[in-house]
Protein backbone atom coordinates (compact mmCIF):
# COMPACT_ATOMS: atom_id res chain seq x y z
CA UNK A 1 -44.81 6.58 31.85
CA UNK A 2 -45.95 6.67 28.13
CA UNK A 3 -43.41 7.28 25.71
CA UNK A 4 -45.20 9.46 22.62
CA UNK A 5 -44.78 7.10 19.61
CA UNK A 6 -45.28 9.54 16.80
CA UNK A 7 -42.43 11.07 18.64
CA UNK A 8 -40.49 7.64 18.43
CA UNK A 9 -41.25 7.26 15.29
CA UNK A 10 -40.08 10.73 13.81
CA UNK A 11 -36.98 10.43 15.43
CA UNK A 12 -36.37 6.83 14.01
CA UNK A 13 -36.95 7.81 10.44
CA UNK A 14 -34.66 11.01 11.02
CA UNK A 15 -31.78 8.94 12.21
CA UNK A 16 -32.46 6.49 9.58
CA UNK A 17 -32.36 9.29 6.53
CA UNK A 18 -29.30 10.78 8.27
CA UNK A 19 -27.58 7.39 7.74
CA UNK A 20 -28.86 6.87 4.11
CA UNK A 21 -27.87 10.34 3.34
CA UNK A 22 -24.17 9.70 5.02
CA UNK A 23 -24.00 6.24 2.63
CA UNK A 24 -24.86 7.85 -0.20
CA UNK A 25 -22.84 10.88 -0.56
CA UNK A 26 -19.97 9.20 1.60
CA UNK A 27 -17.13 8.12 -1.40
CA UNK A 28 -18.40 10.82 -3.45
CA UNK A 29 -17.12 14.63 -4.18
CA UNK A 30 -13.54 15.99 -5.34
CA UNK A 31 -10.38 15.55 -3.65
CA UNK A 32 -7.03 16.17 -3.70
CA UNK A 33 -4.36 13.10 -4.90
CA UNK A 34 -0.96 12.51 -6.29
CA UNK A 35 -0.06 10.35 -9.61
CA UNK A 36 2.61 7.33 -8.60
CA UNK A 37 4.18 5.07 -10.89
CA UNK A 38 1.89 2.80 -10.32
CA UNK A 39 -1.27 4.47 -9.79
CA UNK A 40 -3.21 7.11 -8.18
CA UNK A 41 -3.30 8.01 -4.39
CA UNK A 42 -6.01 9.87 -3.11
CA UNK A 43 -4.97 12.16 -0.06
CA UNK A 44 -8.03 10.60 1.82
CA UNK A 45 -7.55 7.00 0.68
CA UNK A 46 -5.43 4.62 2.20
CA UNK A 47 -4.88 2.28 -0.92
CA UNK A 48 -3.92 3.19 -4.17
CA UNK A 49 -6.29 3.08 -7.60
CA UNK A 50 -4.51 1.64 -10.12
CA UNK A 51 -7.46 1.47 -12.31
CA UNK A 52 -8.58 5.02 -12.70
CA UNK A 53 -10.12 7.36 -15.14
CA UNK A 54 -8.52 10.59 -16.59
CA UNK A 55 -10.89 13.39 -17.85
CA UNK A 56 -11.25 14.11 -21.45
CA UNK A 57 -12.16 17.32 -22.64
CA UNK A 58 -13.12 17.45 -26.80
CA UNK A 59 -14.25 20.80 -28.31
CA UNK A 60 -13.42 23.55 -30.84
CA UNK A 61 -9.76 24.81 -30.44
CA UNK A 62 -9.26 28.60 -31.45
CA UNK A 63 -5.77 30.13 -31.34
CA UNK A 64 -5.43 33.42 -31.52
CA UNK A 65 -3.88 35.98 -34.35
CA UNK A 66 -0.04 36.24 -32.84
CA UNK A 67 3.06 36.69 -34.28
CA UNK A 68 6.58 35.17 -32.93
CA UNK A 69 9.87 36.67 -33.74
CA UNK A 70 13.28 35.33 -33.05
CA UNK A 71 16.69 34.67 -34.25
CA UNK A 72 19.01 31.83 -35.21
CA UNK A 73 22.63 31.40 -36.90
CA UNK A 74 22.36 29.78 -40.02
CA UNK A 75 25.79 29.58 -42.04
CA UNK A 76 27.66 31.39 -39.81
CA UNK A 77 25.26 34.35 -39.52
CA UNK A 78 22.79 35.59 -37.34
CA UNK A 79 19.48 35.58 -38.90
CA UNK A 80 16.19 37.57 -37.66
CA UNK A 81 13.00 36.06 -38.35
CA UNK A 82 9.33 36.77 -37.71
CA UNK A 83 6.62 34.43 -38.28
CA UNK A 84 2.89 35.82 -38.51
CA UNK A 85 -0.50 33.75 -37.21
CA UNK A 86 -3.63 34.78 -38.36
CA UNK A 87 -6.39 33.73 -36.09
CA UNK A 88 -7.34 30.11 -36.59
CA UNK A 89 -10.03 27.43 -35.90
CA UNK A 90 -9.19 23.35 -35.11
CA UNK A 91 -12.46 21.32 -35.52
CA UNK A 92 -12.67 18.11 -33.13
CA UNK A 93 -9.43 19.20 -31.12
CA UNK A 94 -9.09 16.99 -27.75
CA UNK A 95 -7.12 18.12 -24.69
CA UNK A 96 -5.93 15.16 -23.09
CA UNK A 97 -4.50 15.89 -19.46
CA UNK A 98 -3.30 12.64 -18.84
CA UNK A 99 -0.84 12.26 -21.49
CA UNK A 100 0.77 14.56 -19.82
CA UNK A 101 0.76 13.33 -15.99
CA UNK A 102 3.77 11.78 -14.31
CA UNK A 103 4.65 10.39 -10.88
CA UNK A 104 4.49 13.16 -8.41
CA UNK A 105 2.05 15.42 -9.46
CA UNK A 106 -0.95 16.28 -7.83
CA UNK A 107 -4.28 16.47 -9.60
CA UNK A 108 -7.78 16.76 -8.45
CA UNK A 109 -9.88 13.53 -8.82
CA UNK A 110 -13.41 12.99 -8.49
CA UNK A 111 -15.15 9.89 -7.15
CA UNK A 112 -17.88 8.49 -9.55
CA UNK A 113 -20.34 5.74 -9.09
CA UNK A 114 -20.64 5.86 -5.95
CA UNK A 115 -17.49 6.23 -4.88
CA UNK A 116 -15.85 2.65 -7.19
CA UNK A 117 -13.97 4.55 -9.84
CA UNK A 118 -11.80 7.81 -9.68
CA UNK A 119 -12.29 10.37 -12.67
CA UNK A 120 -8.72 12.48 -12.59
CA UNK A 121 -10.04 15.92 -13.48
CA UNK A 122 -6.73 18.07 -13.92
CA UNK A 123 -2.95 18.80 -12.52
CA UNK A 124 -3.06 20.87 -9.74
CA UNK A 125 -0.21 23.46 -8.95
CA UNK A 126 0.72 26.03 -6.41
CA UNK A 127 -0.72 29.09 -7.38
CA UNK A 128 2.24 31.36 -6.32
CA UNK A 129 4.25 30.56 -8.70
């Protein structure tokens, strides 16, 4: 019995590029992980990344026109106040999510390079509430 070998061959290289396509997108995509005090844990990670990356987002900040009212005792009397906001621009504003992370949460990380380094992307949190 002759085995075809164009036949061997095609289904070599398909196996092969099934197994270089598992390699390189294995360790890479977004996933789910919780800050320690020590590091990072990634739900699908046995170890823990203590060197890891937290997302930076620069940009244009605009806050809109809004007014806030309120009260306070000053001297022994209550006082009403109102303060008024017009609508305002802050050039090179930064929103920096990890200064404000702490052990416990849960944040959504991204594996970069590969899958070496962690990017943390932003705090995650139940939606209802």
């Amino acid at each position: 019995m002759n085995k075809d070998p164009y036949g061997q061959l095609a289904s070599s290289l398909y196996a092969s590029f099934n197994k270089q396509t598992r390699q390189a997108l294995g360790g890479v995509g977004a996933v789910l992980g919780t800050v320690t005090s020590t590091g990072l844990k990634l739900d699908d990670f046995k170890h823990e990344f203590q060197d890891y990356m937290v997302a930076e987002l620069p940009g244009l900040l605009t806050l809109p026109l809004h007014d806030v009212k309120g009260s306070m005792e000053w001297e022994g009397r209550q006082v009403n106040t109102s303060f008024h906001f017009d609508e305002s621009e802050v050039e090179d504003a930064r929103l920096e999510p990890g200064k404000g992370l702490k052990p416990g949460d849960r944040v959504l990380a991204v594996r970069v390079n590969g899958g070496n380094d962690v990017v943390v992307v932003c705090k995650v949190v139940n939606g209802h509430g």
